[in-house]
N, C-alpha and C. Protein backbone atom coordinates (compact mmCIF):
# COMPACT_ATOMS: atom_id res chain seq x y z
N UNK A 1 -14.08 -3.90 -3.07
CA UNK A 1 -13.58 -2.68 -3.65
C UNK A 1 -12.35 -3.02 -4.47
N UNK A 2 -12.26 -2.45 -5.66
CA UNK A 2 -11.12 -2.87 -6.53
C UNK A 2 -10.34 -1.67 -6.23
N UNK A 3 -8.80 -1.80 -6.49
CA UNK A 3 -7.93 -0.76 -6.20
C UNK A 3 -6.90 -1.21 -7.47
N UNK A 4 -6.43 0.37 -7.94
CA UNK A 4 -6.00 -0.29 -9.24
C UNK A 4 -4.50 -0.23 -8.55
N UNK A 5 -3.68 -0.65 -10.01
CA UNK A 5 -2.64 -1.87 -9.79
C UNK A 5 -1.55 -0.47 -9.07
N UNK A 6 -0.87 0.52 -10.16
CA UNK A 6 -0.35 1.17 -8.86
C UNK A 6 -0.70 1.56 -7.11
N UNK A 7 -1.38 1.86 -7.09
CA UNK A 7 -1.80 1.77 -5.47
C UNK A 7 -1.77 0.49 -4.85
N UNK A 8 -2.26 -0.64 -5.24
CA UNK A 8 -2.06 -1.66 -4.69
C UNK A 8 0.05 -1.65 -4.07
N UNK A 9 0.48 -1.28 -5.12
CA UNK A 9 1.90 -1.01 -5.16
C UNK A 9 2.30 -0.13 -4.02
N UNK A 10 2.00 0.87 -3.94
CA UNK A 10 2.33 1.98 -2.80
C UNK A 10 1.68 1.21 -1.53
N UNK A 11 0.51 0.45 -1.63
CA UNK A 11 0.14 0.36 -0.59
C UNK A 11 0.38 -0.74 0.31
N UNK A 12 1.12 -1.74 -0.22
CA UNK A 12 1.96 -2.57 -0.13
C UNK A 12 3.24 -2.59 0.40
N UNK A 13 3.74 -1.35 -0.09
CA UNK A 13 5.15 -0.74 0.38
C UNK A 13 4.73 -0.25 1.71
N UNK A 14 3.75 0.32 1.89
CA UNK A 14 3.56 0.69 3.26
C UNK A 14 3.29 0.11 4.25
N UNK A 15 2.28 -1.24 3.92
CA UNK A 15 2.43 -2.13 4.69
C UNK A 15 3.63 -2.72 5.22
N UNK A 16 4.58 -3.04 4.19
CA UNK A 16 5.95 -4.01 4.73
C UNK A 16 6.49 -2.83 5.44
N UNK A 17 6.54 -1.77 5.18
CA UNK A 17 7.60 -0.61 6.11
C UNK A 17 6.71 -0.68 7.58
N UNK A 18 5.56 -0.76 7.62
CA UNK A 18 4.97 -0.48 9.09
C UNK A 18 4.98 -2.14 9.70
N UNK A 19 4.92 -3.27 9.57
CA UNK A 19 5.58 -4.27 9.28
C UNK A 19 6.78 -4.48 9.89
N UNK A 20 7.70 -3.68 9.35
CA UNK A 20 9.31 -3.56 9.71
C UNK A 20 9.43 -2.97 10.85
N UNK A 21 8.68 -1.76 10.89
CA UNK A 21 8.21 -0.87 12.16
C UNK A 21 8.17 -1.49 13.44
N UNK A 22 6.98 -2.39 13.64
CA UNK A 22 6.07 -3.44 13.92
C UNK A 22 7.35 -4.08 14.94
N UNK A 23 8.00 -4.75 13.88
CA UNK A 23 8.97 -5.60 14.13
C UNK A 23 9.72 -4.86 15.35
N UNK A 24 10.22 -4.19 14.45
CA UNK A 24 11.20 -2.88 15.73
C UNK A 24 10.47 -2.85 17.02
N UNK A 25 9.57 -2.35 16.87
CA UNK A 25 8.60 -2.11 18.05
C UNK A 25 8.73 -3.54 19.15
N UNK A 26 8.32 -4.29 18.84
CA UNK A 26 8.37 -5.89 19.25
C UNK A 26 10.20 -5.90 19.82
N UNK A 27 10.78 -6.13 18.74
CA UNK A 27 12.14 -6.17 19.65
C UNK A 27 12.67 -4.81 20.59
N UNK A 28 12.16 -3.37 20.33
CA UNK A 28 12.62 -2.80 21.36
C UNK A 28 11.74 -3.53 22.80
N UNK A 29 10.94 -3.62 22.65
CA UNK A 29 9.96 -3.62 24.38
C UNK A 29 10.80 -5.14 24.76
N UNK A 30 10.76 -6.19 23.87
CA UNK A 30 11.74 -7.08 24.56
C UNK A 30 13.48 -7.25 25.24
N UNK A 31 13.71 -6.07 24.42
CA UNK A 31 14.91 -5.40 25.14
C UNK A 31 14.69 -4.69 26.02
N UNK A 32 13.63 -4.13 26.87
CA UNK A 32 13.47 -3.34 27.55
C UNK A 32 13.88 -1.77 27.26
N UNK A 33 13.74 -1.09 26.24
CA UNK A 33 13.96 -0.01 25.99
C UNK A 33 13.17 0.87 26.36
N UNK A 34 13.50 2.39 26.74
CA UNK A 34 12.58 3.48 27.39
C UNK A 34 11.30 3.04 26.52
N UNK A 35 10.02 3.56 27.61
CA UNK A 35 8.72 3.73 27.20
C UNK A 35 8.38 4.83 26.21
N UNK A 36 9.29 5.59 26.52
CA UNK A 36 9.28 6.96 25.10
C UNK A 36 9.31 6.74 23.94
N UNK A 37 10.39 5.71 23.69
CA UNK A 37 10.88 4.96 22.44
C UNK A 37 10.28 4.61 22.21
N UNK A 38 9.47 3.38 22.50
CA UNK A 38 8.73 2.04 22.37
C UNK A 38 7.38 3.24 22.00
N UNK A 39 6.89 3.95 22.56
CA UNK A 39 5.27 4.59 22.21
C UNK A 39 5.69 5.51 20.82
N UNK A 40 6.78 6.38 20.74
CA UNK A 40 7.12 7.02 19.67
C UNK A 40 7.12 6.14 18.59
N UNK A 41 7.83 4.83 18.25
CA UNK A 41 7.99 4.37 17.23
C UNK A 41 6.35 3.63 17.33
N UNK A 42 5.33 3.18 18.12
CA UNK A 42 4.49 2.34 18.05
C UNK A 42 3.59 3.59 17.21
N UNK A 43 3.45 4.62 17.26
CA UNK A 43 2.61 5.75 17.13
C UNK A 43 3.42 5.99 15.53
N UNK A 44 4.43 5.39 15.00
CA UNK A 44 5.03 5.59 13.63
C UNK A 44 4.28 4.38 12.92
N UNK A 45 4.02 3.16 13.64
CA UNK A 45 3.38 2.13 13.07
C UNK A 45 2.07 2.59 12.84
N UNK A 46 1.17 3.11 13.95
CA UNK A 46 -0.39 3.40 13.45
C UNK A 46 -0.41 4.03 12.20
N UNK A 47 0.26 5.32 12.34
CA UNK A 47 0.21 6.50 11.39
C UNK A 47 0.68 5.49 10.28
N UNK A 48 1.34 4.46 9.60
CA UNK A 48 2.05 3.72 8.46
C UNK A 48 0.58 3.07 7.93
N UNK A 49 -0.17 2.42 9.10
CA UNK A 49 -1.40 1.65 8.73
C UNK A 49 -2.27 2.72 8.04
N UNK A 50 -2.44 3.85 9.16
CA UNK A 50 -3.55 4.70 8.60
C UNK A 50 -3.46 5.05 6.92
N UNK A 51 -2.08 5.60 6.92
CA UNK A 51 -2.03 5.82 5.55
C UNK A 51 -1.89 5.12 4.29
N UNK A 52 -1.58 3.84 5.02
CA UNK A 52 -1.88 2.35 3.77
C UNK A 52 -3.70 2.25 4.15
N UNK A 53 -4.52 2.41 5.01
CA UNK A 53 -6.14 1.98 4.49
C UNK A 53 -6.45 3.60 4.06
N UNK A 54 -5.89 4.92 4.19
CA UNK A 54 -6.78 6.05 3.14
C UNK A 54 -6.16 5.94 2.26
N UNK A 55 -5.24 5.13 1.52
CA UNK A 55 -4.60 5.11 0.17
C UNK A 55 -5.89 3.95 -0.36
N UNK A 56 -5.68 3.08 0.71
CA UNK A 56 -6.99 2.00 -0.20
C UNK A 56 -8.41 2.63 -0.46
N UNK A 57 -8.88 3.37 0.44
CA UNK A 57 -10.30 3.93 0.53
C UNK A 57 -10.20 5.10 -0.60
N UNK A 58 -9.23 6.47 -0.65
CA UNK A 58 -9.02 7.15 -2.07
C UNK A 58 -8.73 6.42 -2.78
N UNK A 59 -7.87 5.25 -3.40
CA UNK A 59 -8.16 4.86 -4.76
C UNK A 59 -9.53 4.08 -5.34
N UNK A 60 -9.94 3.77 -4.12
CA UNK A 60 -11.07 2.68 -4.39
C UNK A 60 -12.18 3.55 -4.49
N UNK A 61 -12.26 5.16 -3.98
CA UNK A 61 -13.62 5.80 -4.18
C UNK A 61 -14.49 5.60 -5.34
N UNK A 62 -13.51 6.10 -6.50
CA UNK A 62 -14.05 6.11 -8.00
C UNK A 62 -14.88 4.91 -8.15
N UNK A 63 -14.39 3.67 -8.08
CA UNK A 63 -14.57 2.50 -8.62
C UNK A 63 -15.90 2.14 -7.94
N UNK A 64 -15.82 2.73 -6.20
CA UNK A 64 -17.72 2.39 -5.75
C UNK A 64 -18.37 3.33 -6.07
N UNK A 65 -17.94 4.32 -6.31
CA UNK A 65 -18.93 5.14 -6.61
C UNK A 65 -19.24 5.14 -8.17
N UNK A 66 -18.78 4.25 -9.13
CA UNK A 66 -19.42 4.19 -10.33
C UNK A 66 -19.66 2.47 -10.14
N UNK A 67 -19.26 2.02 -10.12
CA UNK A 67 -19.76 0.59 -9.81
C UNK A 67 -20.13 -0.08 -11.27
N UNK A 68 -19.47 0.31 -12.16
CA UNK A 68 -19.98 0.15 -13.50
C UNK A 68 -19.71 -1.45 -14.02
N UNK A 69 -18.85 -1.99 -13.01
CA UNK A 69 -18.61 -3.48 -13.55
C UNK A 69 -19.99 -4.48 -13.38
N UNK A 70 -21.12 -4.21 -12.89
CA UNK A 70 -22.47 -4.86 -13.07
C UNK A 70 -22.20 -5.68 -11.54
N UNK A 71 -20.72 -6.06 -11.06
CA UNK A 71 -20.99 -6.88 -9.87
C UNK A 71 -22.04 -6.56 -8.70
N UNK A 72 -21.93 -5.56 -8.48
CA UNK A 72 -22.47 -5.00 -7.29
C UNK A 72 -23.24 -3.67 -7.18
N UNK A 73 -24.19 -3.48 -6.81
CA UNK A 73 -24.79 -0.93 -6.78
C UNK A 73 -23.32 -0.67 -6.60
N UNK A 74 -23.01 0.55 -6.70
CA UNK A 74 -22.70 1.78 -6.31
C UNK A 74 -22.36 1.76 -4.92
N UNK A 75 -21.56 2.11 -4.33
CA UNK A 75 -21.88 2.48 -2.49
C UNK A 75 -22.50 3.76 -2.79
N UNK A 76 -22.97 4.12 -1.44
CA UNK A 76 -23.76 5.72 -1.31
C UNK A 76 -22.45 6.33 -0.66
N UNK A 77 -22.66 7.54 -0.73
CA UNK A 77 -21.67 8.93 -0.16
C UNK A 77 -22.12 7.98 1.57
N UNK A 78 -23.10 7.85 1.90
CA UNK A 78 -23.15 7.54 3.65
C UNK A 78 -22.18 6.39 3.90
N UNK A 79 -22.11 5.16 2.71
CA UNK A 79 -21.45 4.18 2.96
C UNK A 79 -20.20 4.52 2.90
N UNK A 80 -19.77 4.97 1.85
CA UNK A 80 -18.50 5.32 1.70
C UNK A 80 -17.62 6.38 3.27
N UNK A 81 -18.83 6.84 3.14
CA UNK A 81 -17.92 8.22 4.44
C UNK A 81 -18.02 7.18 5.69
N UNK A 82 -18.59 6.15 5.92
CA UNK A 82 -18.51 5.00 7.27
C UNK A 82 -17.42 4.62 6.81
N UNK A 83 -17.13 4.13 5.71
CA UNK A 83 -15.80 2.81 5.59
C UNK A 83 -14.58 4.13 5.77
N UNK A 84 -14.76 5.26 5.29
CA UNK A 84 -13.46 6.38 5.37
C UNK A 84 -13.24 6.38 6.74
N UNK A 85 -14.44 6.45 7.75
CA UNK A 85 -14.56 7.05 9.18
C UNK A 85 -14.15 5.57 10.03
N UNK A 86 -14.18 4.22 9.15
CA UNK A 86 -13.44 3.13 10.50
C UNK A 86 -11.96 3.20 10.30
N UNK A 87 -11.48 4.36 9.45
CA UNK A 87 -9.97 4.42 9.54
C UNK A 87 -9.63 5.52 10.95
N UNK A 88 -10.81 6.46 10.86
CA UNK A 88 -10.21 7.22 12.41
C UNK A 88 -10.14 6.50 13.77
């Protein structure tokens, strides 16, 4: 799936921030910090991922669903709504 060049951009940024997250997460539990903390911020990391792969899957719709570069068909609406649905 090609994703054009701004989004690649946003979606990038989101990665390193959930990343950073990540990180946090990792050094609170080795500090032993409340379990509240540690699940609140781990539950800020999912939600960072989720929304860096539906940024990849909306920009990339157009591009499978015309498929016009000769590489590859088209995805179908079924394929496409599976690859949307391994983000839930």
């Amino acid at each position: 799936m090609q994703v054009d060049e701004e989004a690649v951009g946003a979606v990038l940024n989101r990665l390193r921030r959930a990343q950073g997250q990540l990180a946090g997460v990792i050094a609170m539990i080795e500090a032993g910090r409340d379990c509240k903390d540690v699940v609140t911020q781990l539950a800020a990391v999912s939600r960072a991922l989720d929304r860096a792969g539906f940024k990849i899957v909306a920009s990339g719709m157009r591009q499978c669903m015309a498929a016009s570069d000769g590489d590859a068909p088209p995805m179908s609406e079924a394929e496409l709504e599976k690859l949307f649905l391994a983000l839930a």
